[in-house]
N, C-alpha and C. Protein backbone atom coordinates (compact mmCIF):
# COMPACT_ATOMS: atom_id res chain seq x y z
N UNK A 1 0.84 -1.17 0.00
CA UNK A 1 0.00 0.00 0.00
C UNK A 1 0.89 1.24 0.00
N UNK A 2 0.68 2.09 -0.98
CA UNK A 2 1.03 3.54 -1.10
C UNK A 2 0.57 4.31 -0.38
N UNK A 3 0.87 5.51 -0.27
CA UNK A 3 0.49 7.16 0.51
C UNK A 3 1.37 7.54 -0.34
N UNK A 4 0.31 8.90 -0.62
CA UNK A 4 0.51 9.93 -1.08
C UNK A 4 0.91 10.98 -0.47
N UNK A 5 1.96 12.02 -0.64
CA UNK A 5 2.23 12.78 0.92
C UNK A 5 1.01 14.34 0.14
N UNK A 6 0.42 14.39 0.91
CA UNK A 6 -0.58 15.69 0.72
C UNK A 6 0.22 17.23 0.44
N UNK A 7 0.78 18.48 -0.55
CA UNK A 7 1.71 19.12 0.39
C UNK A 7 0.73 20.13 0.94
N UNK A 8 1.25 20.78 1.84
CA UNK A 8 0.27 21.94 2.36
C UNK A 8 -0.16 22.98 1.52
N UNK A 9 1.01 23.42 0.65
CA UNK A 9 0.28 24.34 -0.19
C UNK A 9 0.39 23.98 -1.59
N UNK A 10 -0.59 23.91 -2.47
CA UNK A 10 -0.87 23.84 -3.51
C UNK A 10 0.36 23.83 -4.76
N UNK A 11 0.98 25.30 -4.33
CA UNK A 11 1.69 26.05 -5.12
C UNK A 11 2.94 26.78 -4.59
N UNK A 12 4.23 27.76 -5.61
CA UNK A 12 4.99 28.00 -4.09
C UNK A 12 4.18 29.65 -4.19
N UNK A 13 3.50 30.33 -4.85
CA UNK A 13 2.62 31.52 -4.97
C UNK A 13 2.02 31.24 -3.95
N UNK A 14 1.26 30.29 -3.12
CA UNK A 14 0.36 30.07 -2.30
C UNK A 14 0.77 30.21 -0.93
N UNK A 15 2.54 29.74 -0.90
CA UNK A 15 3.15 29.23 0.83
C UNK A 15 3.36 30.56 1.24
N UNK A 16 2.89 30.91 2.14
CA UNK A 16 3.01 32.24 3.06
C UNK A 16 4.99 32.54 3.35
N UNK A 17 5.27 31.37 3.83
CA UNK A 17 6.43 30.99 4.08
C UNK A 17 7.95 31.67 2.69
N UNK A 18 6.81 31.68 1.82
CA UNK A 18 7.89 32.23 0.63
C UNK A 18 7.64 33.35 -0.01
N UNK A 19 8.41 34.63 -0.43
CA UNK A 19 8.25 35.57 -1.24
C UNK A 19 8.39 35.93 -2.73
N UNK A 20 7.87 36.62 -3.55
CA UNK A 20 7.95 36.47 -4.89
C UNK A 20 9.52 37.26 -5.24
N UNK A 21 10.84 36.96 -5.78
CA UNK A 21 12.29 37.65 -5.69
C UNK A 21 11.48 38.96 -6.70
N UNK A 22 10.37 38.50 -8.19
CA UNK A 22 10.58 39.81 -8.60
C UNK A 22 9.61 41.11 -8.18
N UNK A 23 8.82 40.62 -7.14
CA UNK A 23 8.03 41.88 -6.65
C UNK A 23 9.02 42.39 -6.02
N UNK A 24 10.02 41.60 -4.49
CA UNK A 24 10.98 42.07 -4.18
C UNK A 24 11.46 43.23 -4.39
N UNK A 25 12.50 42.68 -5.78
CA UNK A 25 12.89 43.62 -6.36
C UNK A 25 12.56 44.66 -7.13
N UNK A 26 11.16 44.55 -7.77
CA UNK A 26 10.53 45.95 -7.90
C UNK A 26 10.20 46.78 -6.98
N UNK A 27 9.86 46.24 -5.92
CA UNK A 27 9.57 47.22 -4.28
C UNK A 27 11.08 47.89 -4.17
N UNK A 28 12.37 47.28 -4.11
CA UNK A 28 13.44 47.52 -4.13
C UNK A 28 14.06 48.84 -4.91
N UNK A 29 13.53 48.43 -6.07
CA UNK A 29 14.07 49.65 -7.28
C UNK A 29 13.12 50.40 -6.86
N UNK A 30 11.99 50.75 -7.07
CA UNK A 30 11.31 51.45 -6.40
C UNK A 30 11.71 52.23 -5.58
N UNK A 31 12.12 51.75 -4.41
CA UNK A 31 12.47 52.97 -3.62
C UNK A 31 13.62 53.46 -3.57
N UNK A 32 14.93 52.82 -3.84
CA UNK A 32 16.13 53.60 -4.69
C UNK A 32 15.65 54.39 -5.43
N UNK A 33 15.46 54.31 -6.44
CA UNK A 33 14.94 55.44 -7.49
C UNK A 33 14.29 56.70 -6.58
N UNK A 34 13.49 56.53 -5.77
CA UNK A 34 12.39 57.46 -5.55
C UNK A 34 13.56 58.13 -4.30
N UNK A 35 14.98 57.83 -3.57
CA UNK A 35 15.38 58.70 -2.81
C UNK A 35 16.47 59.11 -3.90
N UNK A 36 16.82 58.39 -4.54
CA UNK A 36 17.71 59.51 -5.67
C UNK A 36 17.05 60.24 -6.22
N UNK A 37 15.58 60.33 -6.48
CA UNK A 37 15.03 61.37 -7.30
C UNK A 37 15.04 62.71 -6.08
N UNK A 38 14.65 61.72 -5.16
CA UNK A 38 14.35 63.46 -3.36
C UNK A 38 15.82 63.38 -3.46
N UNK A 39 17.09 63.25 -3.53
CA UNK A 39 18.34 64.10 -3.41
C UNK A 39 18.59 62.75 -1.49
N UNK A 40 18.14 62.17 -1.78
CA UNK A 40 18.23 60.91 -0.55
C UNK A 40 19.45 60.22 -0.44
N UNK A 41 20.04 59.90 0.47
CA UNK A 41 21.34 58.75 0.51
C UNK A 41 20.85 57.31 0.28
N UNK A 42 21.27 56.85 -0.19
CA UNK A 42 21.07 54.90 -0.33
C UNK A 42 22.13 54.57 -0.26
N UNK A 43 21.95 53.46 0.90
CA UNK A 43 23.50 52.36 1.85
C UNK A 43 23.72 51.89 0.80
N UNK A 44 24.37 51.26 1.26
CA UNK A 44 25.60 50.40 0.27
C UNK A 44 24.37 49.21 0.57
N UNK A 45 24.14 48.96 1.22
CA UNK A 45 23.04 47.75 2.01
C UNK A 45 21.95 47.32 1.19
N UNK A 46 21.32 48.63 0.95
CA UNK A 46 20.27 48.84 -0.08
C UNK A 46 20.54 48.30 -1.42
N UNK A 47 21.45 48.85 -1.62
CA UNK A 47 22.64 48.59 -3.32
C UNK A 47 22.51 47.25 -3.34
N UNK A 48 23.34 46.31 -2.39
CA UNK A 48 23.91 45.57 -2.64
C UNK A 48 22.66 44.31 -2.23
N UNK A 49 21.38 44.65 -1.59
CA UNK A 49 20.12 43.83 -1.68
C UNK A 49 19.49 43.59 -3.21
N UNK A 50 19.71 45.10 -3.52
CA UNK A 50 19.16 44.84 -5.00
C UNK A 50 19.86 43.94 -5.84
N UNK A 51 21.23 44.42 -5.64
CA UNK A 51 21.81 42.97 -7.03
C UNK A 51 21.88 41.76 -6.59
N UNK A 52 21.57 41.32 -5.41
CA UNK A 52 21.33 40.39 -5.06
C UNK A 52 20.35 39.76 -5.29
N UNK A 53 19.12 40.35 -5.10
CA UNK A 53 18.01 39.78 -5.93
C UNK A 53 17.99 39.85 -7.35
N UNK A 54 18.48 40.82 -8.22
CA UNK A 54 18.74 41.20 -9.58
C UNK A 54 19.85 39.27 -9.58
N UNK A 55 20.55 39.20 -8.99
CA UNK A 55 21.29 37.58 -9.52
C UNK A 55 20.40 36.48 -9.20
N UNK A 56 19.31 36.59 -8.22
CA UNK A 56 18.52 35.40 -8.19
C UNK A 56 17.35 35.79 -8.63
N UNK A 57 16.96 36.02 -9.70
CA UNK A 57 16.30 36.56 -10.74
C UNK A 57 16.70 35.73 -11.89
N UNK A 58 18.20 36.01 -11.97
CA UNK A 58 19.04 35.63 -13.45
C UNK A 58 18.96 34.42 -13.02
N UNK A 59 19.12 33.71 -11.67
CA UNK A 59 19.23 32.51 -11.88
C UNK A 59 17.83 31.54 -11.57
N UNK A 60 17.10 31.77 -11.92
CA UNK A 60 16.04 31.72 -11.89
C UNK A 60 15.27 31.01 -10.82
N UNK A 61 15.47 31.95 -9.63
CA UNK A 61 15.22 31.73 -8.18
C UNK A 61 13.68 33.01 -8.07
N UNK A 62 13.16 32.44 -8.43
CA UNK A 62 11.83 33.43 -8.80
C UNK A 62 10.93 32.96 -6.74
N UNK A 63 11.10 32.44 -6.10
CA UNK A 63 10.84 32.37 -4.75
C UNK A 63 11.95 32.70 -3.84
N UNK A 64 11.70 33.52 -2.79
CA UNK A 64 12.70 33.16 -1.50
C UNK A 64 12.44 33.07 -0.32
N UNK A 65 12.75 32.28 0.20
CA UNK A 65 12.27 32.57 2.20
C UNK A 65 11.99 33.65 2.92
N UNK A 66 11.20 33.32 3.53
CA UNK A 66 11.02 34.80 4.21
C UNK A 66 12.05 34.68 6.19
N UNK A 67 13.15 34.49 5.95
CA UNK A 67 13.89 34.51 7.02
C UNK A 67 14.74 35.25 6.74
């Protein structure tokens, strides 16, 4: 006799547990853009979140944890 393992969520769009990398990173650019346009500072922190998601994008890591 088999079992089937059920998963909890449907989909990975569905798991609370995971985030979409390219909304992410549009929320991301987004607001870079919008303090360089006000004359704003952006960390190095900021910078370096974005190409980070900008590489798991390319590699086609289209989910990420939310930890």
């Amino acid at each position: 006799m088999t079992s089937a393992i059920t998963p909890r969520y449907p989909n990975a769009a569905s798991d609370p547990r995971l985030s979409n990398t390219a909304d992410k990173w549009r929320t991301l650019n987004r607001q870079i853009r919008d303090k360089e346009w006000n004359g704003e500072p952006v960390t190095n922190a900021e910078r370096d979140k974005l190409a980070t998601l900008k590489k798991d994008l390319n590699d086609d890591k289209h989910y990420t944890p939310n930890f």
